[in-house]
Every structure is written in structure tokens, then in C-alpha cells.
Protein backbone atom coordinates (compact mmCIF):
# COMPACT_ATOMS: atom_id res chain seq x y z
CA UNK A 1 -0.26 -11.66 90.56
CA UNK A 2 0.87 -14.91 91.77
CA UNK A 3 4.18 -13.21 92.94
CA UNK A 4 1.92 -10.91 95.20
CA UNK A 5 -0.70 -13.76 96.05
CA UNK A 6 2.02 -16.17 97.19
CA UNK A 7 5.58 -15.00 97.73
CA UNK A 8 4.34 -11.85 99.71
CA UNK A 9 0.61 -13.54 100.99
CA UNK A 10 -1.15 -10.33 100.47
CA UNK A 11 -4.75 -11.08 101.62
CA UNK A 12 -6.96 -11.42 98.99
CA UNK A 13 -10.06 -8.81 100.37
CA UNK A 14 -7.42 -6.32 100.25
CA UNK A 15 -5.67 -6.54 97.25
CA UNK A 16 -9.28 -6.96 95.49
CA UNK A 17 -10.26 -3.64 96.94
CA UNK A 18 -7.30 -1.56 95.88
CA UNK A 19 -7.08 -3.13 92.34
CA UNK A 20 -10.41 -2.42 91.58
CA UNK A 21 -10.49 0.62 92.84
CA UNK A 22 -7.58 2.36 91.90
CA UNK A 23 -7.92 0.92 88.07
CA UNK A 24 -11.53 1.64 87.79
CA UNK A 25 -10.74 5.56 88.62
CA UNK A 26 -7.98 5.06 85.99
CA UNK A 27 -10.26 3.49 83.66
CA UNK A 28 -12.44 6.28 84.00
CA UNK A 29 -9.88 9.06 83.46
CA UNK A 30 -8.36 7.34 80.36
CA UNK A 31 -12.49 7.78 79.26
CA UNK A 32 -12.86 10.85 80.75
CA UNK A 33 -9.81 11.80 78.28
CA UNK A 34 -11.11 9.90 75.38
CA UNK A 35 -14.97 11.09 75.12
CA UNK A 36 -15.71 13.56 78.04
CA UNK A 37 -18.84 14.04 79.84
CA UNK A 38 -20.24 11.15 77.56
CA UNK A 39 -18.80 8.44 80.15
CA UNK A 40 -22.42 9.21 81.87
CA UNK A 41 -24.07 7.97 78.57
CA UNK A 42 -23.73 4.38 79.75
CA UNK A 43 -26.46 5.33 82.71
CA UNK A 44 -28.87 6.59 79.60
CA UNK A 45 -31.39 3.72 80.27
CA UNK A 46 -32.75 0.88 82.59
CA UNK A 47 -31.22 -2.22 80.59
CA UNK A 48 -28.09 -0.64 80.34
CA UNK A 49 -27.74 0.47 84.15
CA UNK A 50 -28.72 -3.55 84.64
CA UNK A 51 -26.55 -4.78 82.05
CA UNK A 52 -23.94 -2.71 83.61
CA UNK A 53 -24.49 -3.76 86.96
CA UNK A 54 -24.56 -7.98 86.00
CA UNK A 55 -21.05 -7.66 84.40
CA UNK A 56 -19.42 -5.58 87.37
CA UNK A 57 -20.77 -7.93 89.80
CA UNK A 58 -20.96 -11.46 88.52
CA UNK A 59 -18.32 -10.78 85.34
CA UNK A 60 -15.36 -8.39 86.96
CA UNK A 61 -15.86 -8.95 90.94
CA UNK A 62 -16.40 -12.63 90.77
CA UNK A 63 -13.62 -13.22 88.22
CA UNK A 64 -11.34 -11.22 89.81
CA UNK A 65 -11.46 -12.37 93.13
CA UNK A 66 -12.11 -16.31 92.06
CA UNK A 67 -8.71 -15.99 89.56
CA UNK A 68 -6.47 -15.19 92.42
CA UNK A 69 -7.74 -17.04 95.07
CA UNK A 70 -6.86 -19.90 92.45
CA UNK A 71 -3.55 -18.22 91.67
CA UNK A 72 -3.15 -18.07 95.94
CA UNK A 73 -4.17 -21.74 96.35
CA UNK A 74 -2.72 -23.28 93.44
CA UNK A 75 -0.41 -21.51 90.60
CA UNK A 76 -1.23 -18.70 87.75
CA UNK A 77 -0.14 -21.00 84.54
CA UNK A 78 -3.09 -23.76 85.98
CA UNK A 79 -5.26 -20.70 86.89
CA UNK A 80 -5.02 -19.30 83.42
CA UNK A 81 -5.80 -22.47 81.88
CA UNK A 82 -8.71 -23.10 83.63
CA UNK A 83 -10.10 -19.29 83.11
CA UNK A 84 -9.21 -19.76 79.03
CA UNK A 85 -11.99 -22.86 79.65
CA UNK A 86 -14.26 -19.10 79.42
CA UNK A 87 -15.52 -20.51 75.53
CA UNK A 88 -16.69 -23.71 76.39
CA UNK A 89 -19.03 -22.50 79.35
CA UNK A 90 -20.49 -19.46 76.65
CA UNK A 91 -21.28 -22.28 74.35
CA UNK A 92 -22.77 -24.32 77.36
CA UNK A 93 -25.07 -21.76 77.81
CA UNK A 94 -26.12 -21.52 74.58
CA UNK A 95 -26.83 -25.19 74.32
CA UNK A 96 -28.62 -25.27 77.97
CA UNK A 97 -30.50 -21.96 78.05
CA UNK A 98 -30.55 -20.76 74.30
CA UNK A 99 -31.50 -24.40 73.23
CA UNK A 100 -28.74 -23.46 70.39
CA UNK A 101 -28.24 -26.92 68.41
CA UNK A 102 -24.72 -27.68 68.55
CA UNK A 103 -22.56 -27.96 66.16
CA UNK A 104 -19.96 -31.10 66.00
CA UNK A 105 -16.72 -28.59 66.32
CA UNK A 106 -18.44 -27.77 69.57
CA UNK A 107 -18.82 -31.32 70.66
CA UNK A 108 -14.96 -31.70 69.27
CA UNK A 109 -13.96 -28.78 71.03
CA UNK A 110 -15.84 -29.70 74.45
CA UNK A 111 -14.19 -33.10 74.51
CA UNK A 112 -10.49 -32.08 73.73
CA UNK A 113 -10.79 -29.48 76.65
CA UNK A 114 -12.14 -32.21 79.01
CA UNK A 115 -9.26 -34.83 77.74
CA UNK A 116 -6.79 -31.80 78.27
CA UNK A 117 -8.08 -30.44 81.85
CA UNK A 118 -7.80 -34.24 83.17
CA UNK A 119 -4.16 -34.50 82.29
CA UNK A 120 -3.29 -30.97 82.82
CA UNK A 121 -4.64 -31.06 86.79
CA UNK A 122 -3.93 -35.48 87.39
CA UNK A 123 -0.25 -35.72 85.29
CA UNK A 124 -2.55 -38.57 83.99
CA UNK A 125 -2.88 -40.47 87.09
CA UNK A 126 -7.04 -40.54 88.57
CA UNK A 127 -5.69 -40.69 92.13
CA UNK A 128 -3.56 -37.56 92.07
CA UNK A 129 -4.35 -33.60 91.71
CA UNK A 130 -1.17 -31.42 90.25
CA UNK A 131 -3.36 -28.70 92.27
CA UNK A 132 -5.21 -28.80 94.83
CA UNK A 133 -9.37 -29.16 94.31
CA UNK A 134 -9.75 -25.78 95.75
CA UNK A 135 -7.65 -24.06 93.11
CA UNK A 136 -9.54 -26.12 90.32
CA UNK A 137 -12.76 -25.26 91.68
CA UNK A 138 -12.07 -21.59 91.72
CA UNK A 139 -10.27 -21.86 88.16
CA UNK A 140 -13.28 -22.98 87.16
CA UNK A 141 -15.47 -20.42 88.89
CA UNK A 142 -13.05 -18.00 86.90
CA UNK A 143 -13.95 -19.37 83.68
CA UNK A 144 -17.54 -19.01 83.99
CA UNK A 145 -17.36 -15.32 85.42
CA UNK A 146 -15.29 -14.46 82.71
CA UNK A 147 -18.11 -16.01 79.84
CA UNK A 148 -20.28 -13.99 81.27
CA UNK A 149 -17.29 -10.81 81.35
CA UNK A 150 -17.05 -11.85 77.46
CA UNK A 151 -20.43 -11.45 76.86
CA UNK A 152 -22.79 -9.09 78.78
CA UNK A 153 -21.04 -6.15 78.02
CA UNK A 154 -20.66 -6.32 74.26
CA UNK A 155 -24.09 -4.53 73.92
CA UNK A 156 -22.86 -2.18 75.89
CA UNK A 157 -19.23 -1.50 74.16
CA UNK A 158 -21.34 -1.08 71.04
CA UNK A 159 -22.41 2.22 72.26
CA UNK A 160 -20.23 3.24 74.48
CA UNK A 161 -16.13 3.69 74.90
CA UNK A 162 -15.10 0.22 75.81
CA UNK A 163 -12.46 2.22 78.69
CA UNK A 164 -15.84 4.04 79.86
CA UNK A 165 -17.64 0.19 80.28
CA UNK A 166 -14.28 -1.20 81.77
CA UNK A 167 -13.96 1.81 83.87
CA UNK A 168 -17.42 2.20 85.80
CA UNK A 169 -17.61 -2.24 85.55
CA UNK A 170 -14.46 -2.00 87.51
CA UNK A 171 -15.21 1.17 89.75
CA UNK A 172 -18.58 -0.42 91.04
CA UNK A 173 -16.78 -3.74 91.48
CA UNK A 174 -14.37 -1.46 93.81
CA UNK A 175 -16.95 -0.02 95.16
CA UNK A 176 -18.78 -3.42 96.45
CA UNK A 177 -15.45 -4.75 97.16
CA UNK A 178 -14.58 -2.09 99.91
CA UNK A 179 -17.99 -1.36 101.12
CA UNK A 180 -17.07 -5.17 102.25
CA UNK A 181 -13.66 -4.88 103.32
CA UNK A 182 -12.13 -1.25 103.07
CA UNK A 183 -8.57 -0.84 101.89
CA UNK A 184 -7.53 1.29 104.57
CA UNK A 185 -8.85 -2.28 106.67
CA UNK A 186 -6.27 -4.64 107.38
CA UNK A 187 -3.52 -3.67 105.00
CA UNK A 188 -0.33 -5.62 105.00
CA UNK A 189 3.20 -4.22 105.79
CA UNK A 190 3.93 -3.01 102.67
CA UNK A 191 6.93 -2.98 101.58
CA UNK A 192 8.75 -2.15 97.80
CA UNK A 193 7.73 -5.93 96.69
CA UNK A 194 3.91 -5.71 97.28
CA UNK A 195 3.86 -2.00 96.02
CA UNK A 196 5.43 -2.87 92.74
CA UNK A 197 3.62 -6.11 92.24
CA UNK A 198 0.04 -4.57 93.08
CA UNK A 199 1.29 -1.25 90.89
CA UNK A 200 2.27 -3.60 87.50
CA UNK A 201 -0.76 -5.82 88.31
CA UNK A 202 -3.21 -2.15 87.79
CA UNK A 203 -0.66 -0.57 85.17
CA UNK A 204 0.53 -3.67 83.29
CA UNK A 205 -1.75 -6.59 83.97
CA UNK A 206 -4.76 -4.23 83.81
CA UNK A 207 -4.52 -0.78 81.97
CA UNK A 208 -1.71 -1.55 79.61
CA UNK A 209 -3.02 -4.67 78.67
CA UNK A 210 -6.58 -3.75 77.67
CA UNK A 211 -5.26 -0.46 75.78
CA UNK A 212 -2.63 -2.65 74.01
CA UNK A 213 -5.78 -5.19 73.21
CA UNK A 214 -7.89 -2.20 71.77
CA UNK A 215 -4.89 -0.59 69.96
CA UNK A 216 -4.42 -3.76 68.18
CA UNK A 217 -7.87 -3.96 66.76
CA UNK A 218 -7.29 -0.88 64.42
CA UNK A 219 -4.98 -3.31 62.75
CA UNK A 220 -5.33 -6.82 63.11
CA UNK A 221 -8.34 -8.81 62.19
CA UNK A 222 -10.54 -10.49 65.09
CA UNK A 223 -9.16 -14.20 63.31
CA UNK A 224 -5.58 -12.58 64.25
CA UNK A 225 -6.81 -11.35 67.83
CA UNK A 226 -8.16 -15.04 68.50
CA UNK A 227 -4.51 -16.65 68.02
CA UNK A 228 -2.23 -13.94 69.95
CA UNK A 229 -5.50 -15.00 72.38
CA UNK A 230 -4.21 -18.64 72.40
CA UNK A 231 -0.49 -17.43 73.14
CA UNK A 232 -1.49 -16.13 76.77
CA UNK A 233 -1.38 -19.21 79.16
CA UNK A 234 1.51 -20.60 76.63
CA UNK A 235 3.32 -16.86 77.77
CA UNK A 236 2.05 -17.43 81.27
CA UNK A 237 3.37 -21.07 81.88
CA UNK A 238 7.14 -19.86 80.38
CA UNK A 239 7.03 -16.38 82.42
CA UNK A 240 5.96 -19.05 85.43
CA UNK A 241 9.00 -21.62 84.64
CA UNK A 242 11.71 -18.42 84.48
CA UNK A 243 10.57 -16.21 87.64
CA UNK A 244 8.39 -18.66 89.41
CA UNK A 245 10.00 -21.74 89.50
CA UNK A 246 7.51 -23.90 88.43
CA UNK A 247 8.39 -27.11 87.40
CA UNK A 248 5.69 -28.90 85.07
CA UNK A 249 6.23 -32.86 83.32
CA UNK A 250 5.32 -33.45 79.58
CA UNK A 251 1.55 -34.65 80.63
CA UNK A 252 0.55 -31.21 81.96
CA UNK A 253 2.10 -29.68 78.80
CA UNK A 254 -0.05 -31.80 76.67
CA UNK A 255 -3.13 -31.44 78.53
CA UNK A 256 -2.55 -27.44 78.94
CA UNK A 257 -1.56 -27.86 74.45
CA UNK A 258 -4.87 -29.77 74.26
CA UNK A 259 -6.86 -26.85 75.98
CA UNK A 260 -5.96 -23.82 73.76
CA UNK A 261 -6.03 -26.11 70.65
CA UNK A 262 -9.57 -26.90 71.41
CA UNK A 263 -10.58 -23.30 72.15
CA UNK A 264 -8.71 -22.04 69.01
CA UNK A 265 -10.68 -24.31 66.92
CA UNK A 266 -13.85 -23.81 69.13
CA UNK A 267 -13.53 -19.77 68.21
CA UNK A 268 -12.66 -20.27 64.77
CA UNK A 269 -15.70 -22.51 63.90
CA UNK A 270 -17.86 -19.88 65.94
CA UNK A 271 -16.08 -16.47 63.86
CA UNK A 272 -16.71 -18.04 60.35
CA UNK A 273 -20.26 -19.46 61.42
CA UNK A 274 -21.05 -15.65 62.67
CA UNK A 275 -19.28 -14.12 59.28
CA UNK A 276 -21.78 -16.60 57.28
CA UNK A 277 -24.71 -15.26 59.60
């Protein structure tokens, strides 16, 4: 994504449009495939059309457009550690809305990520960004849209194919995203860069990745799932250092370690606490 958000500038309207799009109608067919005419089931009732509706809009469009405009303004490892800040902001809510008491690995948790976001966007120093404030406040924007991605549609997976949620989430995303700015509007010179960046972004980033995820439930625990979790921005800053050139000191590397340490521990606590439940 960064390679198509910065080394070929491909606008963000329009690659927003085509992803969503083009992987919701995939999404749909790999449904389609898995559980037929049933992918209509999720339209069955009012609070699931609604529930529907909040995570395509403020869940998939929002985090999908604020991610790369942070990738496009600032880098994908910094943009992936600010999204994996998604845990913090679900327990947030809880606290704020939920008035959820809140339990000292939470408070732990909350204040490692803080200590860790500082270094990992100053180097340590309070009169310097390693990014610039637009990319953090998108980043940030990213996290939050993808607390509520996490968690509206879990009601909805529960009786329904998860590729049939992801798949009309993503289509009616597309949909609002090119009623907006069509992608047959404004399209770059395309050329065999931006086709097979935008094509691995659907097939690998997208599709592959979520039927890899789903796959690997049949036979790992969730406490297994929730570590490989904590290996993605780790993946994402060494794929960024190889292809991407990104060059990164020891204080982002501790702030970024600090991060995913205090969301593993923050998802731990929460798994257990839910087991005892």
C-alpha cells in the first residue's frame, strides 16, 4: 500500500473506490460459494441492516481511507502502529460509555502504549515529530475506526459467514466511496506498477489475508491468534526496512516494542477475564 500511496502517488479517492469495490464483489463471490443464497440472510432484520450499515461506514470506509492517507503522508510501519493502538480505544469506550470499571492491566496497558507512541513518533525529543502530525492524526483516526471494525460486527459474524459480513461491509463501503468519486473519475496512468500494487493490495493484503486469518482458527486457539496478531507491525517495519528503505533509530524501535507489548498484555488480561466470565 505504501508502495502505491507514495512511490506511484495514486490518489487516494481512487484507489479507495476500486479496492472496495472490486474486493467487496470478491468477498461476496467467495460467500456466494461458501453458503449460497443465504448471503441475503444478513438483511433478515432492522438491527442487523443498521449494524451492518455502522461497520461499512464508520468501521471499513473510515479505516480504510484514514490508514492510507497516513501511509501517503507519513509511512506504513508508523501507520500500522498507530492502527494496532485499535485495543486501547475499545477499552476507552468501555470505561467512558459502558462505565466498565477498569482493571489495573488496563491502566498498565494504557500507559505503556502512551510511553511507546511518544518515543515511537518524537525519537524521544518533545520538539521533533518522526512523522508528520497529519499522518499521526490519521493513524489515530485508523485506530478508532478499526475498534469499532473489531467490534460491531461480531454480532453479526455470529450468524452469518464472516466472508458474507466482510463482503456486503466492503461492497457498501464501495458503493459510498464511488457514488463520491467514481473509479472510472480521474484514474491515474496506469501502468504495470500501480496495477500490481492495487491487484496484491485486493488479493494479498485483503482476500488472502482474511481467508488465511479464518483458516487458521480451525486450528489455533484465539490466545495463539492474539500473538501472530502482535507479529504484524514487527513484519511490517522489516518488510518496510528491505523494500522501502526506511531507516528507523533504536528509540522508535523501543517505543513501536513498547506498543505491541502493551496490547499483547492488554488482550491477554481481557481473553482470560472473558474465559472466567
Amino acid at each position: 500500500m505504501q508502495f502505491v500511496a507514495k512511490n506511484e502517488a495514486v490518489p487516494t479517492n481512487w484507489f479507495i473506490s476500486v479496492r472496495t469495490l472490486f474486493a467487496g464483489v470478491l468477498l461476496l463471490g467467495i460467500g456466494y460459494i461458501h453458503v449460497g443464497k443465504r448471503i441475503f440472510d444478513v438483511f433478515k432484520n432492522k438491527e442487523s441492516i443498521i449494524r451492518l450499515f455502522i461497520y461499512a461506514i464508520f468501521g471499513l470506509a473510515v479505516n480504510m481511507s484514514t490508514f492510507y492517507v497516513s501511509i501517503q503522508t507519513g509511512n506504513a510501519a508508523s501507520a500500522t502502529i498507530l492502527q494496532y493502538l485499535a485495543p486501547i480505544f475499545i477499552v476507552l469506550y468501555g470505561l467512558i460509555f459502558l462505565r466498565k470499571k477498569p482493571m489495573l492491566v488496563d491502566v498498565i496497558s494504557f500507559l505503556i502504549a502512551l510511553v511507546g507512541v511518544f518515543l515511537a513518533i518524537t525519537k524521544g525529543n518533545f520538539h521533533s515529530l518522526s512523522i508528520p502530525m497529519i499522518s499521526i492524526v490519521f493513524g489515530l483516526l485508523s485506530a478508532i475506526s478499526a475498534a469499532i471494525y473489531y467490534s460491531v460486527p461480531k454480532k453479526l459474524m455470529e450468524e452469518n459467514s464472516p466472508f458474507v459480513v466482510l463482503g456486503w461491509g466492503t461492497l457498501i463501503a464501495g458503493f459510498g466511496f464511488n457514488l463520491y468519486h467514481p473509479f472510472w473519475v480521474g484514474a491515474p496512468k496506469l501502468n504495470t506498477g500501480i496495477v500490481l500494487g492495487i491487484g496484491g493490495v485486493i488479493l494479498i493484503g485483503t482476500i488472502f489475508a482474511f481467508s488465511a486469518v479464518l483458516y487458521s482458527l480451525k486450528f489455533a486457539p484465539s490466545e495463539v491468534s492474539s500473538i501472530v496478531d502482535a507479529v504484524e507491525p514487527v513484519v511490517t517495519f522489516i518488510l518496510s526496512i528491505i523494500f522501502l528503505g526506511l531507516k528507523i533509530d533504536m528509540i522508535e524501535v523501543l517505543g513501536s516494542a513498547l506498543i505491541i507489548v502493551a496490547i499483547y498484555i492488554l488482550q491477554k488480561s481481557h481473553q482470560k477475564r472473558a474465559k472466567l466470565d
